[in-house]
PDB file of N, CA and C in Angstrom:
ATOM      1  N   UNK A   1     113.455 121.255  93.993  1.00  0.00           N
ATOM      2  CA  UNK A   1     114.702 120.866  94.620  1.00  0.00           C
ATOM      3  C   UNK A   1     115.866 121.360  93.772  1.00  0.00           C
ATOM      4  N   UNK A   2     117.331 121.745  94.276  1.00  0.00           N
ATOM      5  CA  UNK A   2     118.043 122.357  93.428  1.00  0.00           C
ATOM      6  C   UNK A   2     118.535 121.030  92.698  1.00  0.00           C
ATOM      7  N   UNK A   3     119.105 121.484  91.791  1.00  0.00           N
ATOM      8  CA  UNK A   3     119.683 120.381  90.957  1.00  0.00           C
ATOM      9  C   UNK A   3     120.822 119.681  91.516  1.00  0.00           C
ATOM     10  N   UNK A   4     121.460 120.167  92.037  1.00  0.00           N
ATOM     11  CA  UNK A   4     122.751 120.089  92.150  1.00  0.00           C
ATOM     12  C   UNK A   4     122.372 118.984  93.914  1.00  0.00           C
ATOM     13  N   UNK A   5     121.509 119.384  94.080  1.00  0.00           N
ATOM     14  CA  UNK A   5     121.128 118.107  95.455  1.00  0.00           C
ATOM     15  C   UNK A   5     120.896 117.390  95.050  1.00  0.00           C
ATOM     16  N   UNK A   6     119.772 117.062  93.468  1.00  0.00           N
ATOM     17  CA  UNK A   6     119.353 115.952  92.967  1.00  0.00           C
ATOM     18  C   UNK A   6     120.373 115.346  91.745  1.00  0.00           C
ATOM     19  N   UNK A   7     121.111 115.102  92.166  1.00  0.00           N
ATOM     20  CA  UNK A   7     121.686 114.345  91.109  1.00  0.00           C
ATOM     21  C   UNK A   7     123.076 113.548  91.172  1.00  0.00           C
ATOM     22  N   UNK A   8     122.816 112.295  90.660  1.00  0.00           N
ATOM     23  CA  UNK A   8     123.545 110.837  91.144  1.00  0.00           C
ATOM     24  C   UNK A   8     124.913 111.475  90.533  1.00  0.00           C
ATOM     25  N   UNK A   9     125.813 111.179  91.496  1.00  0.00           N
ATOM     26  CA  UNK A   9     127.701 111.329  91.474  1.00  0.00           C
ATOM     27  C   UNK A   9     128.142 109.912  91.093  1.00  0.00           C
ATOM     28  N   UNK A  10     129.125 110.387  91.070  1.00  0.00           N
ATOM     29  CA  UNK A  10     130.069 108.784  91.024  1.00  0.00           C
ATOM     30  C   UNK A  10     129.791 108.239  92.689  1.00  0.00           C
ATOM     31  N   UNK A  11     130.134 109.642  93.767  1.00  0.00           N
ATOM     32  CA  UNK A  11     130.457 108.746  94.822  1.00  0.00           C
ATOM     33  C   UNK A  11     129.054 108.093  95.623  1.00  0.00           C
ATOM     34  N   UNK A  12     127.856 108.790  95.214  1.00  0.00           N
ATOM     35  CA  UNK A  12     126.651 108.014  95.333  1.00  0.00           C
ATOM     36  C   UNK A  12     126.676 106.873  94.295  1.00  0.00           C
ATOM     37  N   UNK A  13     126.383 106.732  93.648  1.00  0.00           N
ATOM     38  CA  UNK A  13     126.479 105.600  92.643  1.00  0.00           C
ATOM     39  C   UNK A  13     127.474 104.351  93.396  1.00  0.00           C
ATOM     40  N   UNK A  14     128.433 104.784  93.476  1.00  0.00           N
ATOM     41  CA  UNK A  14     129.053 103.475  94.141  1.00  0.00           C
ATOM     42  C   UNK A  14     129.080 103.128  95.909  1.00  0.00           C
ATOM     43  N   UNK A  15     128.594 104.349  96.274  1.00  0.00           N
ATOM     44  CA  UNK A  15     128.415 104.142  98.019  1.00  0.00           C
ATOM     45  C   UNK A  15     127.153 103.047  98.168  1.00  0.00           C
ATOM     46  N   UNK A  16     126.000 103.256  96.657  1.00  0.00           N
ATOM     47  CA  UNK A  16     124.911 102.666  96.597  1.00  0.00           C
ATOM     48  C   UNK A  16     125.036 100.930  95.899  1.00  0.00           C
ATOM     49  N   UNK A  17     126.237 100.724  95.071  1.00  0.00           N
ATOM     50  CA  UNK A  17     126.457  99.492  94.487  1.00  0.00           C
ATOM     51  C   UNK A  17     127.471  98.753  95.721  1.00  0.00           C
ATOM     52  N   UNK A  18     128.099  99.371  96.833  1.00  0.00           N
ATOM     53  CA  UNK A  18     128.195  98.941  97.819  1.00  0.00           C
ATOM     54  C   UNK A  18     127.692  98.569  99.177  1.00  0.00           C
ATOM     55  N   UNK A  19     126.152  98.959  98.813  1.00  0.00           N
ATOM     56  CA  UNK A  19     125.066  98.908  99.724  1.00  0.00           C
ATOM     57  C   UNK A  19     124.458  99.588 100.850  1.00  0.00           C
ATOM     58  N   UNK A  20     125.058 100.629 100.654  1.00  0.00           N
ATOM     59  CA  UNK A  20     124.965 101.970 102.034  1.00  0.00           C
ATOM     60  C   UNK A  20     123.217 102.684 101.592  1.00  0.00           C
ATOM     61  N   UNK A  21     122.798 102.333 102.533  1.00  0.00           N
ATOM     62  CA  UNK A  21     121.138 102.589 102.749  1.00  0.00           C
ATOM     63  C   UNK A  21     121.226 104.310 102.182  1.00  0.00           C
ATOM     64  N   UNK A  22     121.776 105.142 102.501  1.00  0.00           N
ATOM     65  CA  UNK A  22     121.589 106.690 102.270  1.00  0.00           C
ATOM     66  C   UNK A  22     122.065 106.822 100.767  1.00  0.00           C
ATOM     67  N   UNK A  23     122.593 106.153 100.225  1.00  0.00           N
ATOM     68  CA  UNK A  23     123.029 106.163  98.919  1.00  0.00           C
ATOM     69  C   UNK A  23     122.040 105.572  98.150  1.00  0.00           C
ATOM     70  N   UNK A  24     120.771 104.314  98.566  1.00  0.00           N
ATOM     71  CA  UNK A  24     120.142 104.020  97.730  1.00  0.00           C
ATOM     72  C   UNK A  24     118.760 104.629  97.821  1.00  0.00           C
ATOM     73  N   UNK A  25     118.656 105.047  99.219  1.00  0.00           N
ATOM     74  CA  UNK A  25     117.559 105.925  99.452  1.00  0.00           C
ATOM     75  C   UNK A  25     117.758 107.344  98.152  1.00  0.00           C
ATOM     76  N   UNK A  26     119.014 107.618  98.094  1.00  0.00           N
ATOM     77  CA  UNK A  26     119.316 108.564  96.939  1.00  0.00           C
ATOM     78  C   UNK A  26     118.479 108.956  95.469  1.00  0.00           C
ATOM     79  N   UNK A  27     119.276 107.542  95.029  1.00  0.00           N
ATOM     80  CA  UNK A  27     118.983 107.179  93.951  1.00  0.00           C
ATOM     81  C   UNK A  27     117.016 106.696  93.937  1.00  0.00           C
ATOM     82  N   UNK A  28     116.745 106.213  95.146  1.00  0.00           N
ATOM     83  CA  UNK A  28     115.063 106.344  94.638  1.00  0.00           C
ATOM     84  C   UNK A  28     114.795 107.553  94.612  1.00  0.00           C
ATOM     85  N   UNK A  29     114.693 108.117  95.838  1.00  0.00           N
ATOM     86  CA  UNK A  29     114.599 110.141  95.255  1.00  0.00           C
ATOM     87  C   UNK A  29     114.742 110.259  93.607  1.00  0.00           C
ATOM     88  N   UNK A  30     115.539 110.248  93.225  1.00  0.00           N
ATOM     89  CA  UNK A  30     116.349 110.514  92.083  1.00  0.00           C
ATOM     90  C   UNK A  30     115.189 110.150  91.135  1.00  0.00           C
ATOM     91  N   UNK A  31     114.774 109.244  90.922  1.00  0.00           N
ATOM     92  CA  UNK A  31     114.207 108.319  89.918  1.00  0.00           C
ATOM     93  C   UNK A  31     112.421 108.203  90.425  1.00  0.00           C
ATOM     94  N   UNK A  32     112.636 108.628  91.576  1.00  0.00           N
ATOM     95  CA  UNK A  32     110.714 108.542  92.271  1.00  0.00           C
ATOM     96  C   UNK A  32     110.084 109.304  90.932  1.00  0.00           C
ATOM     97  N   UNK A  33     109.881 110.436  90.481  1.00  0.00           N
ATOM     98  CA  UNK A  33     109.160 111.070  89.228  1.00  0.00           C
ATOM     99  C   UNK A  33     109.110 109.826  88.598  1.00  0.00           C
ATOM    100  N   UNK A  34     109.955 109.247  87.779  1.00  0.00           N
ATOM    101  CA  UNK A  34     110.401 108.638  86.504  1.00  0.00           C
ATOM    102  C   UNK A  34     108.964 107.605  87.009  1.00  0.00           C
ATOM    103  N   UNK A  35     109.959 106.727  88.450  1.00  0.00           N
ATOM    104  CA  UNK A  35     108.527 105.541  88.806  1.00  0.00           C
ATOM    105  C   UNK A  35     107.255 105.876  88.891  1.00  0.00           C
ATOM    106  N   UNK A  36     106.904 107.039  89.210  1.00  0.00           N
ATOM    107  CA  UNK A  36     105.541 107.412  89.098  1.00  0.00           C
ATOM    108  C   UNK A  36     105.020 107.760  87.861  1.00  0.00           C
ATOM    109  N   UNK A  37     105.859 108.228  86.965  1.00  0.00           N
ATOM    110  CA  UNK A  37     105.264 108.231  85.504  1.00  0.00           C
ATOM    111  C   UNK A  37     105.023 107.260  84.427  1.00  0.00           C
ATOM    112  N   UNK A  38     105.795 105.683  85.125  1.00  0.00           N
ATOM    113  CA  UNK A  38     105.767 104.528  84.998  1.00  0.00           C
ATOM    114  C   UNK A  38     104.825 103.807  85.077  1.00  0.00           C
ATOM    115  N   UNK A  39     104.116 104.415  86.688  1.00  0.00           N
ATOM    116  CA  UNK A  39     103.209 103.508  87.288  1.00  0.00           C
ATOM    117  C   UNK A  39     102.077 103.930  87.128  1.00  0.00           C
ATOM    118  N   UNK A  40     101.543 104.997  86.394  1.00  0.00           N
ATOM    119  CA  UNK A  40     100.817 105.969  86.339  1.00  0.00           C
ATOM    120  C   UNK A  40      99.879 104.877  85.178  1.00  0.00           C
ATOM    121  N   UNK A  41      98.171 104.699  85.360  1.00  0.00           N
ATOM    122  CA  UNK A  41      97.301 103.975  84.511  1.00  0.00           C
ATOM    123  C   UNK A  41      96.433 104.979  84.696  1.00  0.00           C
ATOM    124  N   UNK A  42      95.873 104.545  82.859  1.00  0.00           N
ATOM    125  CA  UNK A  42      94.806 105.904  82.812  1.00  0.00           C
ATOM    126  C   UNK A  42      93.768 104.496  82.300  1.00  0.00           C
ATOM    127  N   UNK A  43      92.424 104.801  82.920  1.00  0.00           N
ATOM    128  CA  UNK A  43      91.004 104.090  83.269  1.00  0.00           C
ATOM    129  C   UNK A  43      90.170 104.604  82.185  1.00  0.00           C
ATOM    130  N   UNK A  44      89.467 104.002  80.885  1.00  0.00           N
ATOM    131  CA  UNK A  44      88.257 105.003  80.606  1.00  0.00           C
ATOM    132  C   UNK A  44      87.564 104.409  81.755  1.00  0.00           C
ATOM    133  N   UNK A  45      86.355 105.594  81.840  1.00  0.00           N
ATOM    134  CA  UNK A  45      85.513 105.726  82.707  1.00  0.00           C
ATOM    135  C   UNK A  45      83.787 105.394  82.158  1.00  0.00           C
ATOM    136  N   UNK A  46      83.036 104.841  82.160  1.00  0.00           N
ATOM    137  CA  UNK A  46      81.892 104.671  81.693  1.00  0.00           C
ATOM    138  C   UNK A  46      81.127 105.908  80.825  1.00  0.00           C
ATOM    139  N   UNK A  47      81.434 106.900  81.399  1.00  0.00           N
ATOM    140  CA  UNK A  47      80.927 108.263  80.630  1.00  0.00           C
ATOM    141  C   UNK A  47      82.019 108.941  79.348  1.00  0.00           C
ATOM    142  N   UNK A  48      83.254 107.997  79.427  1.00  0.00           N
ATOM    143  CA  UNK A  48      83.921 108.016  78.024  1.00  0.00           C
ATOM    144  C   UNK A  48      84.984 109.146  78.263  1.00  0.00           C
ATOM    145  N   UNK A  49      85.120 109.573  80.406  1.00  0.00           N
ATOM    146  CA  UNK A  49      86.108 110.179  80.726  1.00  0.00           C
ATOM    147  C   UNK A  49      87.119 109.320  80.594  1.00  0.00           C
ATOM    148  N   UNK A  50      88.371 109.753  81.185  1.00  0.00           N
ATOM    149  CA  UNK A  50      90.108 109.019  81.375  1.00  0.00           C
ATOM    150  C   UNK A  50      90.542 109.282  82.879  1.00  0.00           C
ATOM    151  N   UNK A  51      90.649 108.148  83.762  1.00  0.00           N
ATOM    152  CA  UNK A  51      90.931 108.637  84.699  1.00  0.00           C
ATOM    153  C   UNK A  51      92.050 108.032  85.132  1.00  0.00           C
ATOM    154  N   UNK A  52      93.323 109.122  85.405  1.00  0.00           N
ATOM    155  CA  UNK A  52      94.412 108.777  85.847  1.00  0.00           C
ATOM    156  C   UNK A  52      94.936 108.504  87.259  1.00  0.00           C
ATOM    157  N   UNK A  53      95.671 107.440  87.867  1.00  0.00           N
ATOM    158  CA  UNK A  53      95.943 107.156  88.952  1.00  0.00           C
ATOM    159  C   UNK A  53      97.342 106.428  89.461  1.00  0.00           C
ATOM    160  N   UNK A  54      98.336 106.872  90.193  1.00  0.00           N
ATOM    161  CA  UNK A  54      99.616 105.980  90.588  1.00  0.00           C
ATOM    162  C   UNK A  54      98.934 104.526  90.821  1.00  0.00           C
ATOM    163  N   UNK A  55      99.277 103.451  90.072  1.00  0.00           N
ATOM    164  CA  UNK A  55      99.287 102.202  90.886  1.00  0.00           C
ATOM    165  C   UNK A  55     100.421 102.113  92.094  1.00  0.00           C
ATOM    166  N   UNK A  56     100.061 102.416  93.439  1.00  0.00           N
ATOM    167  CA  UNK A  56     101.222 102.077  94.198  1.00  0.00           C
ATOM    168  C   UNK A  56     102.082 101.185  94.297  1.00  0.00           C
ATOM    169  N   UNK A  57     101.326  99.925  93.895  1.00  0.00           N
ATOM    170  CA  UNK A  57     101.700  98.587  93.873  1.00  0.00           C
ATOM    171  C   UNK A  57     102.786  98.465  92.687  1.00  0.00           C
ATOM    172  N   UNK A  58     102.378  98.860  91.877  1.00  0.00           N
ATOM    173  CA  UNK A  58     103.294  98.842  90.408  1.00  0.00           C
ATOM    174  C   UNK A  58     104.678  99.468  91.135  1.00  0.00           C
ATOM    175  N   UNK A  59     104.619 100.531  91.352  1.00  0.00           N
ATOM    176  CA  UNK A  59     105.375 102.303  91.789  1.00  0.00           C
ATOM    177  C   UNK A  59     106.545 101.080  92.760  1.00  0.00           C
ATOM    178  N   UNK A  60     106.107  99.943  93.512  1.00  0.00           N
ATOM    179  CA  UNK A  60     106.838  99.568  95.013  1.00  0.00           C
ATOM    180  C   UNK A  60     107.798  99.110  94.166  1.00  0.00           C
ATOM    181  N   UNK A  61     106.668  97.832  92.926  1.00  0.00           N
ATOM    182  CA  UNK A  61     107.278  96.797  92.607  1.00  0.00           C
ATOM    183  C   UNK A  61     108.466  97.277  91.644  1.00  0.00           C
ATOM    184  N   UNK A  62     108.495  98.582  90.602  1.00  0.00           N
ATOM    185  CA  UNK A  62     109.398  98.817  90.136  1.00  0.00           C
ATOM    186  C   UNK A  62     111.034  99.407  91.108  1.00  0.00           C
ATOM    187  N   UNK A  63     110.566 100.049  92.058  1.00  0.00           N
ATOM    188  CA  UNK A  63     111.274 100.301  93.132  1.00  0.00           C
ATOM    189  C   UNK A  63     112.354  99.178  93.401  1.00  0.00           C
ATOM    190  N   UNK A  64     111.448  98.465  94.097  1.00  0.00           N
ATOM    191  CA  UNK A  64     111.959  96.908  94.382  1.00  0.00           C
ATOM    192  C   UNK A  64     113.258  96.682  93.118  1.00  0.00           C
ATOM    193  N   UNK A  65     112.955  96.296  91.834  1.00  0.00           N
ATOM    194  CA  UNK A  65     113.644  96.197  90.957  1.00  0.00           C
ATOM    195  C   UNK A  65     115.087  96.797  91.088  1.00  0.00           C
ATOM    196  N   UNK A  66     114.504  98.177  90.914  1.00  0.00           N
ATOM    197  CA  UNK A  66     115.836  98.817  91.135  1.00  0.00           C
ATOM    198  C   UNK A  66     116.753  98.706  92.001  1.00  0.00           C
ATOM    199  N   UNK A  67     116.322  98.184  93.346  1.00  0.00           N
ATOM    200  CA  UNK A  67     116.938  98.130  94.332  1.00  0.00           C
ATOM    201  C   UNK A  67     117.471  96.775  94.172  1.00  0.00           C
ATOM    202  N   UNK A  68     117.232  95.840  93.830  1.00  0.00           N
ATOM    203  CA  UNK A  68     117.819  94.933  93.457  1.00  0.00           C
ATOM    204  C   UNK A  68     119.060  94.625  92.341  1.00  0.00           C
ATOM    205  N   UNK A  69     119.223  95.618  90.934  1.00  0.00           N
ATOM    206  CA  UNK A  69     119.765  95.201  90.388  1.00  0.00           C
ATOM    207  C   UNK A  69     121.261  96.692  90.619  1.00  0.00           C
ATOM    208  N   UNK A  70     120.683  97.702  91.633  1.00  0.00           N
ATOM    209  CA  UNK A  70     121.869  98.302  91.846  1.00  0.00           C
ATOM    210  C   UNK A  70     123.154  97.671  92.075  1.00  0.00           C
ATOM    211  N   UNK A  71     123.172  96.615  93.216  1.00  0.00           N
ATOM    212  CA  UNK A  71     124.743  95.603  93.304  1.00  0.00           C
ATOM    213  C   UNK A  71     125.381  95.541  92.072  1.00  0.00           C
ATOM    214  N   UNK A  72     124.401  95.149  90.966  1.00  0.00           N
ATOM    215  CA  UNK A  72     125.092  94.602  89.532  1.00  0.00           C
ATOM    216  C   UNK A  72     125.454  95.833  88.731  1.00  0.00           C
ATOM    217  N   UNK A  73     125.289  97.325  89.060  1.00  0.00           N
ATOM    218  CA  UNK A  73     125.868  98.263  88.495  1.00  0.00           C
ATOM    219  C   UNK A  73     127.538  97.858  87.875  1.00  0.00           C
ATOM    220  N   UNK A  74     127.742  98.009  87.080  1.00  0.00           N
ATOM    221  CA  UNK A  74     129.205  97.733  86.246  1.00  0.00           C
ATOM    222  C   UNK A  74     130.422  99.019  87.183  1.00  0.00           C
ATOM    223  N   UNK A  75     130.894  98.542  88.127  1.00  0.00           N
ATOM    224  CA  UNK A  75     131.528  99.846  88.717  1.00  0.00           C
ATOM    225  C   UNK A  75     132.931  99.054  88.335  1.00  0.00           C
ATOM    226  N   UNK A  76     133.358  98.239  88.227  1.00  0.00           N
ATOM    227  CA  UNK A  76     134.797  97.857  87.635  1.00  0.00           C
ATOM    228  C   UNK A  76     134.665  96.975  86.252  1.00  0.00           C
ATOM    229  N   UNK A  77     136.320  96.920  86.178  1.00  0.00           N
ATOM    230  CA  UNK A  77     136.092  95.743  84.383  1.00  0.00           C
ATOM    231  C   UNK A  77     135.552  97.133  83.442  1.00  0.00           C
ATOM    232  N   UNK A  78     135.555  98.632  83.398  1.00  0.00           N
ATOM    233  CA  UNK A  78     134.601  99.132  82.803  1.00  0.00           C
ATOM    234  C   UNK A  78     134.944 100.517  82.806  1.00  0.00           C
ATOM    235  N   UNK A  79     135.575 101.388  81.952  1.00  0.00           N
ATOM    236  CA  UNK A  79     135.112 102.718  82.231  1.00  0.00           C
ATOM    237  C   UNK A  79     134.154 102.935  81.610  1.00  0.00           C
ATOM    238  N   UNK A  80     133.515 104.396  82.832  1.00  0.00           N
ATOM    239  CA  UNK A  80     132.069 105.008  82.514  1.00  0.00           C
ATOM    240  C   UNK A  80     132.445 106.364  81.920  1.00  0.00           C
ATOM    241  N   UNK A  81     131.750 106.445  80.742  1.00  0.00           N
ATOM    242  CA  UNK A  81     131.785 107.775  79.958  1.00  0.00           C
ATOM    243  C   UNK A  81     130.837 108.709  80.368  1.00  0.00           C
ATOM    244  N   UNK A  82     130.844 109.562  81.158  1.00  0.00           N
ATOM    245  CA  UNK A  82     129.873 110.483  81.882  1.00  0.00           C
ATOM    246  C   UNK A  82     129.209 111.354  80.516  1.00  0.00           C
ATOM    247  N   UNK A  83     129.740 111.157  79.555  1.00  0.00           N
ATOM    248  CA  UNK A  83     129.167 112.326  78.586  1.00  0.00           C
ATOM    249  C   UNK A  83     127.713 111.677  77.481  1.00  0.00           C
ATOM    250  N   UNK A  84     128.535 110.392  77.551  1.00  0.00           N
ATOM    251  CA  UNK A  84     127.451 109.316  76.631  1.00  0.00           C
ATOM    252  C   UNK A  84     126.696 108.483  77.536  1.00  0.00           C
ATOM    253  N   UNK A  85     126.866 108.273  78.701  1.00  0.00           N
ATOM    254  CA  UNK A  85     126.168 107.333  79.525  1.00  0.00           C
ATOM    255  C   UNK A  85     126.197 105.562  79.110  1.00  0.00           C
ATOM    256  N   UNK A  86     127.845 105.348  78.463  1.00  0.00           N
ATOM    257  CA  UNK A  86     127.882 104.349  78.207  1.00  0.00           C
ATOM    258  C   UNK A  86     129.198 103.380  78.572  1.00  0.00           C
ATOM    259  N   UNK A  87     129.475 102.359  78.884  1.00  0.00           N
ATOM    260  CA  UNK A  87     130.077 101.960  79.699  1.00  0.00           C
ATOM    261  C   UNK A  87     131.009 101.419  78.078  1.00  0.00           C
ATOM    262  N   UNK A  88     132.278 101.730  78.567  1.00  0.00           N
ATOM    263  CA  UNK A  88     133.352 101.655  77.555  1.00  0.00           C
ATOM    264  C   UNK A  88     133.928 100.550  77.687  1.00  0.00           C
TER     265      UNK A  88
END
């Protein structure tokens, strides 16, 4: 995907802390890799293989999370330093 499609703006970021479904659908895009590398459990296997697998369940429940604590994004009371990723 080009970069420049994947990647959270200010005006996604706050279309999404204002609750607009296409803005948070966004941001899971955005972050789906990250949750799957999250959710990702590796099994030994009786023969002393490793077997790796998405827990989906994990993958929803972190989802879920996120989608929940987007509202509480700091979008006022706060400037955001785009260079440090830290709220001033």
């Amino acid at each position: 995907m080009d970069d420049q499609q994947n990647t959270l703006t200010y005006v996604i970021i706050k279309a999404a802390v204002a609750g607009e479904k296409w803005a948070m659908e966004r941001i899971l895009r955005y972050y789906d890799d990250y949750m799957t590398e999250l959710s990702t459990v590796k099994e030994k296997q009786p023969d002393g293989s490793v077997k790796s697998y998405v827990d989906e369940d994990l993958k929803q429940e972190i989802a879920v999370k996120l989608l929940e604590e987007i509202p509480n994004f700091p979008m006022d009371g706060g400037s955001f330093d785009l260079r440090t990723e830290d709220v001033l």
